[in-house]
PDB file of N, CA and C in Angstrom:
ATOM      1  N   UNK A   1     -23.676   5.519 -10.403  1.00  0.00           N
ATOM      2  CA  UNK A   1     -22.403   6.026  -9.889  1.00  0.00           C
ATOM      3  C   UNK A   1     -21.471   6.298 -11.070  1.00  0.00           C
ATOM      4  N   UNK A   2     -20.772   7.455 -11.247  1.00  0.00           N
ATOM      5  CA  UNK A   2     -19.864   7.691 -11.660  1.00  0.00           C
ATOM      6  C   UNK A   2     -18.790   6.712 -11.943  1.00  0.00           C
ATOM      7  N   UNK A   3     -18.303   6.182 -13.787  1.00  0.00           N
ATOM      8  CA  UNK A   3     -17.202   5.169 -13.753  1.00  0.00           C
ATOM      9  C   UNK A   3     -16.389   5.625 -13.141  1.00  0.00           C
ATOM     10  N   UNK A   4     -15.847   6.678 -13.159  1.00  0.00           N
ATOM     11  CA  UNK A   4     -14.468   7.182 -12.739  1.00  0.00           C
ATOM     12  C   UNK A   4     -14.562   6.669 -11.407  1.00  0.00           C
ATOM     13  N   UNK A   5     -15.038   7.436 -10.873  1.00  0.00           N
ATOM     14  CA  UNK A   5     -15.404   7.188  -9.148  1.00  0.00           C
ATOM     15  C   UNK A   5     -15.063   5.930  -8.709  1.00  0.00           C
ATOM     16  N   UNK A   6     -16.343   5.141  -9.201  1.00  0.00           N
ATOM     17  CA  UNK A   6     -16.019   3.560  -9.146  1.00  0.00           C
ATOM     18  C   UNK A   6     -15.319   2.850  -8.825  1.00  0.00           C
ATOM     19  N   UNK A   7     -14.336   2.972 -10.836  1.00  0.00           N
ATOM     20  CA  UNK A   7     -13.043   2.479 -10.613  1.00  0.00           C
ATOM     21  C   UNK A   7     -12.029   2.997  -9.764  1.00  0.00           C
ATOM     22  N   UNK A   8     -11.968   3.788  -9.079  1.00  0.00           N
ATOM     23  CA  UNK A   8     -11.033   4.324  -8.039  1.00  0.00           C
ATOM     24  C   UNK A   8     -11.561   3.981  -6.679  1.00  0.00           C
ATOM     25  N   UNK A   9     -13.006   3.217  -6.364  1.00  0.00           N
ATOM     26  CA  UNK A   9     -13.368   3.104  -4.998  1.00  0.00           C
ATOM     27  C   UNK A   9     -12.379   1.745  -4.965  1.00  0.00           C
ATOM     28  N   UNK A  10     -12.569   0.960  -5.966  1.00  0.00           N
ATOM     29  CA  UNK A  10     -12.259  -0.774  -6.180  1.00  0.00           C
ATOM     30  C   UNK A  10     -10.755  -0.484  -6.171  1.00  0.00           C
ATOM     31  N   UNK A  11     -10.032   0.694  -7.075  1.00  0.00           N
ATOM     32  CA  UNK A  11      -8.382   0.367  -7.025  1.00  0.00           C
ATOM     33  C   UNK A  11      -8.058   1.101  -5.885  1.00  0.00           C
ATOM     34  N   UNK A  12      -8.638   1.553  -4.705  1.00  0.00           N
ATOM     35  CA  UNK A  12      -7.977   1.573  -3.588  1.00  0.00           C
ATOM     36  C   UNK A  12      -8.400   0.944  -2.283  1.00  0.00           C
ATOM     37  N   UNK A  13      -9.329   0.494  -2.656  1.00  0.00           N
ATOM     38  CA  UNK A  13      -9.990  -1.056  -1.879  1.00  0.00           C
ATOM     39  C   UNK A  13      -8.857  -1.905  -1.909  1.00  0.00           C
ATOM     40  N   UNK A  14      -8.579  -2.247  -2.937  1.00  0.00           N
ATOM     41  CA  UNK A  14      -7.131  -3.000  -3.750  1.00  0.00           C
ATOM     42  C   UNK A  14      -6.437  -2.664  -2.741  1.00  0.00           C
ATOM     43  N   UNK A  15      -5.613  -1.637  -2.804  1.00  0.00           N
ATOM     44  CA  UNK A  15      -4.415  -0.849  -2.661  1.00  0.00           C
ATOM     45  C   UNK A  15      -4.651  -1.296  -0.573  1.00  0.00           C
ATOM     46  N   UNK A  16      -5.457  -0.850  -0.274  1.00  0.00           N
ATOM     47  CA  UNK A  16      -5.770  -1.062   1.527  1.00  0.00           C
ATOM     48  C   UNK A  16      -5.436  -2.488   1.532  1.00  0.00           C
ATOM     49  N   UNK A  17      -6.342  -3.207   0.656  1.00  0.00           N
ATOM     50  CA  UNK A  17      -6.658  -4.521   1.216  1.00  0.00           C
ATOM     51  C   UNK A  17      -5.066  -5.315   0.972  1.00  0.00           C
ATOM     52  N   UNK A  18      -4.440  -5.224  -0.198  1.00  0.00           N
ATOM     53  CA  UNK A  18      -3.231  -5.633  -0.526  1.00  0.00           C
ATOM     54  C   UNK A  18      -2.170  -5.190   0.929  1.00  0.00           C
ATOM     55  N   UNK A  19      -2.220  -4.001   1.242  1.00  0.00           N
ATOM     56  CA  UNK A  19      -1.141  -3.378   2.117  1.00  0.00           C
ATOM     57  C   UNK A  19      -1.444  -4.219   3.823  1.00  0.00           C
ATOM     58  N   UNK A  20      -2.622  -4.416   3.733  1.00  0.00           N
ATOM     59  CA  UNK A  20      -3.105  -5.282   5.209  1.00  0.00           C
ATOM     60  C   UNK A  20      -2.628  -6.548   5.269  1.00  0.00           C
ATOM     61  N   UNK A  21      -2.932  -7.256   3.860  1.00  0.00           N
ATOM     62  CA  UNK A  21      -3.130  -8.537   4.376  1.00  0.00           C
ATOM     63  C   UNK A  21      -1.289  -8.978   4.130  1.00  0.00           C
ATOM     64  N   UNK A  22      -1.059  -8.246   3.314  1.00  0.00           N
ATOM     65  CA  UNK A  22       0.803  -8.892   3.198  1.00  0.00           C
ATOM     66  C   UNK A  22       1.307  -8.125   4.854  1.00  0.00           C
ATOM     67  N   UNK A  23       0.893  -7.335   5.013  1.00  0.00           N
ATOM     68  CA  UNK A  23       1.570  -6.928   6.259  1.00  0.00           C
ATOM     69  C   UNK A  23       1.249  -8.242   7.689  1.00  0.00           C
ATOM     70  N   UNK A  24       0.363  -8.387   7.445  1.00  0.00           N
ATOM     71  CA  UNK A  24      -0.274  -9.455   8.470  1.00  0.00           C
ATOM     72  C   UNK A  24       0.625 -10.567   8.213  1.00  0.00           C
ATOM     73  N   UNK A  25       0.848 -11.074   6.928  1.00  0.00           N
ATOM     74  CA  UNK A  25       1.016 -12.254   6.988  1.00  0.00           C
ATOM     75  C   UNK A  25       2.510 -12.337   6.928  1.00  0.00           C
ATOM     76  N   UNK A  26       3.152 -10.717   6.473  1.00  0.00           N
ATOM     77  CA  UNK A  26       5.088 -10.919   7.092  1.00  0.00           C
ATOM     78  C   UNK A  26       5.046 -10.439   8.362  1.00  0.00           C
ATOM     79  N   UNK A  27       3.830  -9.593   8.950  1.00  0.00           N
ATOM     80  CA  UNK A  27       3.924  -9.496  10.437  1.00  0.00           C
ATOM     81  C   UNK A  27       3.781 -10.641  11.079  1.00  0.00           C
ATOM     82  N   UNK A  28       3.287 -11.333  10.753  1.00  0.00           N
ATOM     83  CA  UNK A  28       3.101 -13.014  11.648  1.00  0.00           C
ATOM     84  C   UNK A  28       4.906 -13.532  11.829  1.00  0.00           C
ATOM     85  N   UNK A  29       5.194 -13.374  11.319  1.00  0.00           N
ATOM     86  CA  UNK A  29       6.803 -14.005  11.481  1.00  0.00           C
ATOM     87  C   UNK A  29       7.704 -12.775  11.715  1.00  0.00           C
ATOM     88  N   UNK A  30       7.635 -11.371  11.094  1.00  0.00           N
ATOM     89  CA  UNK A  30       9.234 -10.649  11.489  1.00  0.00           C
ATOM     90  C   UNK A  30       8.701  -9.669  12.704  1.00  0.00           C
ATOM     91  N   UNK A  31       7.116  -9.244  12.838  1.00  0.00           N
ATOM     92  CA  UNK A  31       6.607  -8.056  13.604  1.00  0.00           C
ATOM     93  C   UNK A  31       6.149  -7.061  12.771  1.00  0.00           C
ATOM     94  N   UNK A  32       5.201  -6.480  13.394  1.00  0.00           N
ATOM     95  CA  UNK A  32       4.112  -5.609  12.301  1.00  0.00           C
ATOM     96  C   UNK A  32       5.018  -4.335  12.147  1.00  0.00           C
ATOM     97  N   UNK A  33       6.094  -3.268  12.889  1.00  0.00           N
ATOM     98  CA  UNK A  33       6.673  -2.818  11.871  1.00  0.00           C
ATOM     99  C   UNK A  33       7.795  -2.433  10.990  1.00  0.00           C
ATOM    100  N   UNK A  34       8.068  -3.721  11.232  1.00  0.00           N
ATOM    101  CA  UNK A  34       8.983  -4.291   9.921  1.00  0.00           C
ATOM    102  C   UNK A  34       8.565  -4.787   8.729  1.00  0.00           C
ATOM    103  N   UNK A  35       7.084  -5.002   8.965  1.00  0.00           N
ATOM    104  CA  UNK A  35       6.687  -6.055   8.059  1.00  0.00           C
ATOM    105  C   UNK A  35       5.901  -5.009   7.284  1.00  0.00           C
ATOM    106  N   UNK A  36       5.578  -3.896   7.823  1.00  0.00           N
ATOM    107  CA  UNK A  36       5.239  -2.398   7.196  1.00  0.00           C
ATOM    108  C   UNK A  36       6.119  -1.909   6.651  1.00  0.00           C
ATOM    109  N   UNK A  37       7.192  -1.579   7.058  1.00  0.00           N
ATOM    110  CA  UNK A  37       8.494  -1.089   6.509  1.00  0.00           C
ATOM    111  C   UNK A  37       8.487  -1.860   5.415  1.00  0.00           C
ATOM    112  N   UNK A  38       8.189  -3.185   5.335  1.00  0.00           N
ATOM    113  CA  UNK A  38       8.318  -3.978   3.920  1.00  0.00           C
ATOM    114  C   UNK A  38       7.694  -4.054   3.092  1.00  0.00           C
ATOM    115  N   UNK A  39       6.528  -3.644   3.574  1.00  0.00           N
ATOM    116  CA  UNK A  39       5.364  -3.406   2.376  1.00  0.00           C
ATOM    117  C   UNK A  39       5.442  -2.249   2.065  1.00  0.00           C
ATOM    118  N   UNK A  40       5.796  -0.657   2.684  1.00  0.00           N
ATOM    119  CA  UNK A  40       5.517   0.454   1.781  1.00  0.00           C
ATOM    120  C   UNK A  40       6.651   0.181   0.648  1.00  0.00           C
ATOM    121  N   UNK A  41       8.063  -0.186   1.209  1.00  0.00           N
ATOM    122  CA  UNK A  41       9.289  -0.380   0.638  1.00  0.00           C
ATOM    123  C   UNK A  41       8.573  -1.304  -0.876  1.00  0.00           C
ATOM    124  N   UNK A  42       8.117  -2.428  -0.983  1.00  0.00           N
ATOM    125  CA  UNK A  42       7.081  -2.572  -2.046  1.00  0.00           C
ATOM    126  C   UNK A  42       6.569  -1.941  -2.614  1.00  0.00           C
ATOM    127  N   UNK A  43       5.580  -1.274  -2.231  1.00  0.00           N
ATOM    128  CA  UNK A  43       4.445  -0.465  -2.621  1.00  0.00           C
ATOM    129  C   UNK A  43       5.110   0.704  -3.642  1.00  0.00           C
ATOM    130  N   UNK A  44       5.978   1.917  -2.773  1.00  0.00           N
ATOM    131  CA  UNK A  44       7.265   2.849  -3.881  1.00  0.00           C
ATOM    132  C   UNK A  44       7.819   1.821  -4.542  1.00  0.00           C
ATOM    133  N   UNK A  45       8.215   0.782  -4.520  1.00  0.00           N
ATOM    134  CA  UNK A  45       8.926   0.663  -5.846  1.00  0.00           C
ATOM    135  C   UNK A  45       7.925   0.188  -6.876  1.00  0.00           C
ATOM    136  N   UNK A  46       6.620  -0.608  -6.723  1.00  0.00           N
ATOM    137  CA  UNK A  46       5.769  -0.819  -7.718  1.00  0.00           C
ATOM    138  C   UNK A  46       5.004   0.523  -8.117  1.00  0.00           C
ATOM    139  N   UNK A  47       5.056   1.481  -7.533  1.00  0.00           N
ATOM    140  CA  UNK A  47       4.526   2.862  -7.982  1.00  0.00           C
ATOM    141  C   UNK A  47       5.759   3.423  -9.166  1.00  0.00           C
ATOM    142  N   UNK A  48       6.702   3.382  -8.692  1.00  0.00           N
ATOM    143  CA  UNK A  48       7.905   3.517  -9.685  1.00  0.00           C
ATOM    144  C   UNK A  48       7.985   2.793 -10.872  1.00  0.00           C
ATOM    145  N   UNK A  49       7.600   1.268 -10.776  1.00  0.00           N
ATOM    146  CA  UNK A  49       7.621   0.502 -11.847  1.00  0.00           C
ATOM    147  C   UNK A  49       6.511   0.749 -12.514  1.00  0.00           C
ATOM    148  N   UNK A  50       5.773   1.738 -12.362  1.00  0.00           N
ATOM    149  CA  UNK A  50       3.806   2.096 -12.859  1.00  0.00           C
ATOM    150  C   UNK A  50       4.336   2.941 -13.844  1.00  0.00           C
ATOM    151  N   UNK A  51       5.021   4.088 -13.106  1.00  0.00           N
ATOM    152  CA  UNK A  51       5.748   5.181 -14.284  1.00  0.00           C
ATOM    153  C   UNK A  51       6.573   4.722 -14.979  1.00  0.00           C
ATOM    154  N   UNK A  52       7.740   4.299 -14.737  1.00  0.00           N
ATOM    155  CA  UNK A  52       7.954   3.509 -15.855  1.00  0.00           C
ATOM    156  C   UNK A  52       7.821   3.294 -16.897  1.00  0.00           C
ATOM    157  N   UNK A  53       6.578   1.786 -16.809  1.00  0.00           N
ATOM    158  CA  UNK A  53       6.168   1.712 -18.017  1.00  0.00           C
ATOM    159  C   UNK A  53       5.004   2.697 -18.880  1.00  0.00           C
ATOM    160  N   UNK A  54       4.970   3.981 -18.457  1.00  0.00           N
ATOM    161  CA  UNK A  54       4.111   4.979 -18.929  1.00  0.00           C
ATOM    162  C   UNK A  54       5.124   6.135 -18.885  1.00  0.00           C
ATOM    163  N   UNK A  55       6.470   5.911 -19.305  1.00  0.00           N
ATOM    164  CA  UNK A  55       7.554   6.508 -19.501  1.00  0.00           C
ATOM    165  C   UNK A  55       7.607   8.254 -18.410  1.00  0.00           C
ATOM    166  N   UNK A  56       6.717   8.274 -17.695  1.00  0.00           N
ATOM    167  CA  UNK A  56       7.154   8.852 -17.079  1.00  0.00           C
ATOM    168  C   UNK A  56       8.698   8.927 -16.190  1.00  0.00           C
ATOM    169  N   UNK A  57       8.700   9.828 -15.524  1.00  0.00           N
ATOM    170  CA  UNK A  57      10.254  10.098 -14.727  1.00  0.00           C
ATOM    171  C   UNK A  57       9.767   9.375 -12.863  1.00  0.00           C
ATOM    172  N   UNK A  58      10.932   8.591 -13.355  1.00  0.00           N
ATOM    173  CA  UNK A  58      10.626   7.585 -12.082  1.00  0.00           C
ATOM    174  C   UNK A  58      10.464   8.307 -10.313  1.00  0.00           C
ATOM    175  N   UNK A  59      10.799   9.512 -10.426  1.00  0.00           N
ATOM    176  CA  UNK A  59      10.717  10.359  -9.422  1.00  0.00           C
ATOM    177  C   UNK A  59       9.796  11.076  -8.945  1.00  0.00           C
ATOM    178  N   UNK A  60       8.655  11.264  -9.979  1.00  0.00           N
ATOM    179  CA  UNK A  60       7.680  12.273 -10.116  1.00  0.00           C
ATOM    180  C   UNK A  60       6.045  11.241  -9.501  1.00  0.00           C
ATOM    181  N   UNK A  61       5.921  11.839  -8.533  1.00  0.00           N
ATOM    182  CA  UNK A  61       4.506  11.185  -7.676  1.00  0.00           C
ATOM    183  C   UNK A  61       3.502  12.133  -7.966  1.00  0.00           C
ATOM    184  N   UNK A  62       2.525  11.862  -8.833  1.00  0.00           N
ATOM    185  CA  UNK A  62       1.326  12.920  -8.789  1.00  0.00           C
ATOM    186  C   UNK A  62       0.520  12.438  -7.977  1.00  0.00           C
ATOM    187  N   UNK A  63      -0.904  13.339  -7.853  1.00  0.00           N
ATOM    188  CA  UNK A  63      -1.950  12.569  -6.957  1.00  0.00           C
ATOM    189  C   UNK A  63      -2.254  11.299  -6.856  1.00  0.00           C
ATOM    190  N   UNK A  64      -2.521  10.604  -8.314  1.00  0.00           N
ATOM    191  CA  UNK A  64      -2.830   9.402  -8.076  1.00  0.00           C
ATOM    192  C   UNK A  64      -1.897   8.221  -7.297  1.00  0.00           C
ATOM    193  N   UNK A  65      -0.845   8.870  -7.885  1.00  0.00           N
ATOM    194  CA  UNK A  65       0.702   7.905  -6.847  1.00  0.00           C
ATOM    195  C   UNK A  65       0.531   8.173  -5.643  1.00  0.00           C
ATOM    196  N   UNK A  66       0.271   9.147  -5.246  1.00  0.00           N
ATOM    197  CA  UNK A  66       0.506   9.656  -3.944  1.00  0.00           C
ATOM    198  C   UNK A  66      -1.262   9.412  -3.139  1.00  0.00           C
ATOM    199  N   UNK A  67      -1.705   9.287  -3.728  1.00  0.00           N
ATOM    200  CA  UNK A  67      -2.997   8.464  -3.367  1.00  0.00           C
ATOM    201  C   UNK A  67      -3.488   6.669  -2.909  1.00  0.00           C
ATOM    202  N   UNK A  68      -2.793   6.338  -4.093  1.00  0.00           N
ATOM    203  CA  UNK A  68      -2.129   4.930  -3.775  1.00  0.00           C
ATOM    204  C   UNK A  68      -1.711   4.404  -2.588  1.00  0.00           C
ATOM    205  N   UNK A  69      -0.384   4.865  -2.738  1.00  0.00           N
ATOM    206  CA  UNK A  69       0.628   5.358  -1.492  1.00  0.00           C
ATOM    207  C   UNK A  69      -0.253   5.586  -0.227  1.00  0.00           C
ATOM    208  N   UNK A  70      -1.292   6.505  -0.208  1.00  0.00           N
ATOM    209  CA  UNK A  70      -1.601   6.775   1.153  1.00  0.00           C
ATOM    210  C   UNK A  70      -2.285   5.354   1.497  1.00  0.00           C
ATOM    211  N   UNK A  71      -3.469   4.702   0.865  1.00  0.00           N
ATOM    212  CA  UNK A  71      -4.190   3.828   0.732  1.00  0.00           C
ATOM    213  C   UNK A  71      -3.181   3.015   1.142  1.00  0.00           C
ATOM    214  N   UNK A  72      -2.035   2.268   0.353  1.00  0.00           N
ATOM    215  CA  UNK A  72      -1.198   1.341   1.059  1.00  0.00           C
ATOM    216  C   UNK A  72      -0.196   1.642   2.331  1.00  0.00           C
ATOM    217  N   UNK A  73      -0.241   2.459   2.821  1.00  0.00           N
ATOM    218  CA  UNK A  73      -0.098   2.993   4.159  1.00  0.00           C
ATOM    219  C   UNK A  73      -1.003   2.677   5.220  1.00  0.00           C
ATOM    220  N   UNK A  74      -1.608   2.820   4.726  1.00  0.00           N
ATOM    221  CA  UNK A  74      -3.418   3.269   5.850  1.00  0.00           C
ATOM    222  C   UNK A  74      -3.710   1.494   6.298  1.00  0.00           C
ATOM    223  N   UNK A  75      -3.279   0.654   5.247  1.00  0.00           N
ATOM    224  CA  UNK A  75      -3.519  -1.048   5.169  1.00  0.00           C
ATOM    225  C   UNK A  75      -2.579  -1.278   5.931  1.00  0.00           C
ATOM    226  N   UNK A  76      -1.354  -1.308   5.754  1.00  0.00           N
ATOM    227  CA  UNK A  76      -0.036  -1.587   6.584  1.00  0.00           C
ATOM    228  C   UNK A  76      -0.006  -0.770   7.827  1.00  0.00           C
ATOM    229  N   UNK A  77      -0.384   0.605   7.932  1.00  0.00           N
ATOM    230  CA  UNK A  77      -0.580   0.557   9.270  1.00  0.00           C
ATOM    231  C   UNK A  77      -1.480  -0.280  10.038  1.00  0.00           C
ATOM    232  N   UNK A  78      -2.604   0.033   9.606  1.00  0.00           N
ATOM    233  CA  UNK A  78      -3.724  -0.702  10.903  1.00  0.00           C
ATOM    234  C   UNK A  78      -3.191  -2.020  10.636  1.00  0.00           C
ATOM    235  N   UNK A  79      -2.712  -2.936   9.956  1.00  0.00           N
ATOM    236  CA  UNK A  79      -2.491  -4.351  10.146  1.00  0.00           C
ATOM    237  C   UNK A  79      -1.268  -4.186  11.523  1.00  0.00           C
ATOM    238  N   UNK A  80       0.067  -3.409  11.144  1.00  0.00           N
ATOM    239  CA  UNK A  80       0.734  -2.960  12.139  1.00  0.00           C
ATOM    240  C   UNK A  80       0.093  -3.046  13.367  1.00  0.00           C
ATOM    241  N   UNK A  81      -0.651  -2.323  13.649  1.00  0.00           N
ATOM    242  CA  UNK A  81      -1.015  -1.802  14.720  1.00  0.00           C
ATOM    243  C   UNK A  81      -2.131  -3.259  14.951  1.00  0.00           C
ATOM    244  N   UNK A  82      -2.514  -3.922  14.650  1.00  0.00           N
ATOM    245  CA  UNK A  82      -3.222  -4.749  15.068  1.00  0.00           C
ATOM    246  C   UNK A  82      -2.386  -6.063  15.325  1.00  0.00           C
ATOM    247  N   UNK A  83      -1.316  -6.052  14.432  1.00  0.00           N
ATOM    248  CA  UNK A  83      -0.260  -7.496  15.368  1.00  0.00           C
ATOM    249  C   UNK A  83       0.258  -6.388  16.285  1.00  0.00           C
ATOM    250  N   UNK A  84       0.504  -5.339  16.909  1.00  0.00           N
ATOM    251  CA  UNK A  84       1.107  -4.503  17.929  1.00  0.00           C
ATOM    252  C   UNK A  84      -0.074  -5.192  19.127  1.00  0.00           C
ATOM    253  N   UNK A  85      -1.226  -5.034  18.897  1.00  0.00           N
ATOM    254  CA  UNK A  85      -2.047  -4.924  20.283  1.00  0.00           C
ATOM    255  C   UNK A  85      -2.422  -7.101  20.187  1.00  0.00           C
ATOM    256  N   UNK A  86      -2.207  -7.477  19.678  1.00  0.00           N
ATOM    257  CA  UNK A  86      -2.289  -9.091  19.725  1.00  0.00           C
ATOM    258  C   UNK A  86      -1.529  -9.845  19.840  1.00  0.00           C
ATOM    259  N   UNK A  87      -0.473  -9.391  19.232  1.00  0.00           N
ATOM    260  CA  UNK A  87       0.854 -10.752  19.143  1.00  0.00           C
ATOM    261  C   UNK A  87       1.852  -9.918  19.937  1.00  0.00           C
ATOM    262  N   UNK A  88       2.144  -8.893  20.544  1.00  0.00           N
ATOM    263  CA  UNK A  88       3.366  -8.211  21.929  1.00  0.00           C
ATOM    264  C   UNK A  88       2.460  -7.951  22.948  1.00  0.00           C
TER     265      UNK A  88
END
């Protein structure tokens, strides 16, 4: 397999698995979507803090940001949606 590839199956494995399980576990106490709202609200600002320190312009999302981003979406939703159909 392709490194490139690879390393991008594992850093958005990451990126899902991170966005699920914090959502689950602030959905357990505030509701899954608030507790989404709190994790993308995370997620943009640690994408921001990525450019940053790679002096990019804190505004500017290329694919890979915006790839990220979807990946930690895609985690925080379905966790969402899974305290939606279990815990209401």
């Amino acid at each position: 397999m392709n490194e490139r590839l690879k390393k991008e199956l594992i850093d958005q494995t990451a990126h899902f698995g991170a966005g699920f399980l914090a959502t689950l576990a602030i959905g357990y106490f505030a509701g899954g979507v608030i507790a989404a709202v709190v994790v993308m609200i995370f997620a943009v600002l640690r994408e921001i803090k990525q450019r940053l320190e790679r002096n990019d312009v804190w505004y500017g999302c290329a694919w890979g940001c915006r790839l990220d981003l979807l990946f930690w979406a895609l985690g925080a939703g379905g966790a969402a949606l899974l305290l939606f159909i279990y815990f209401d």
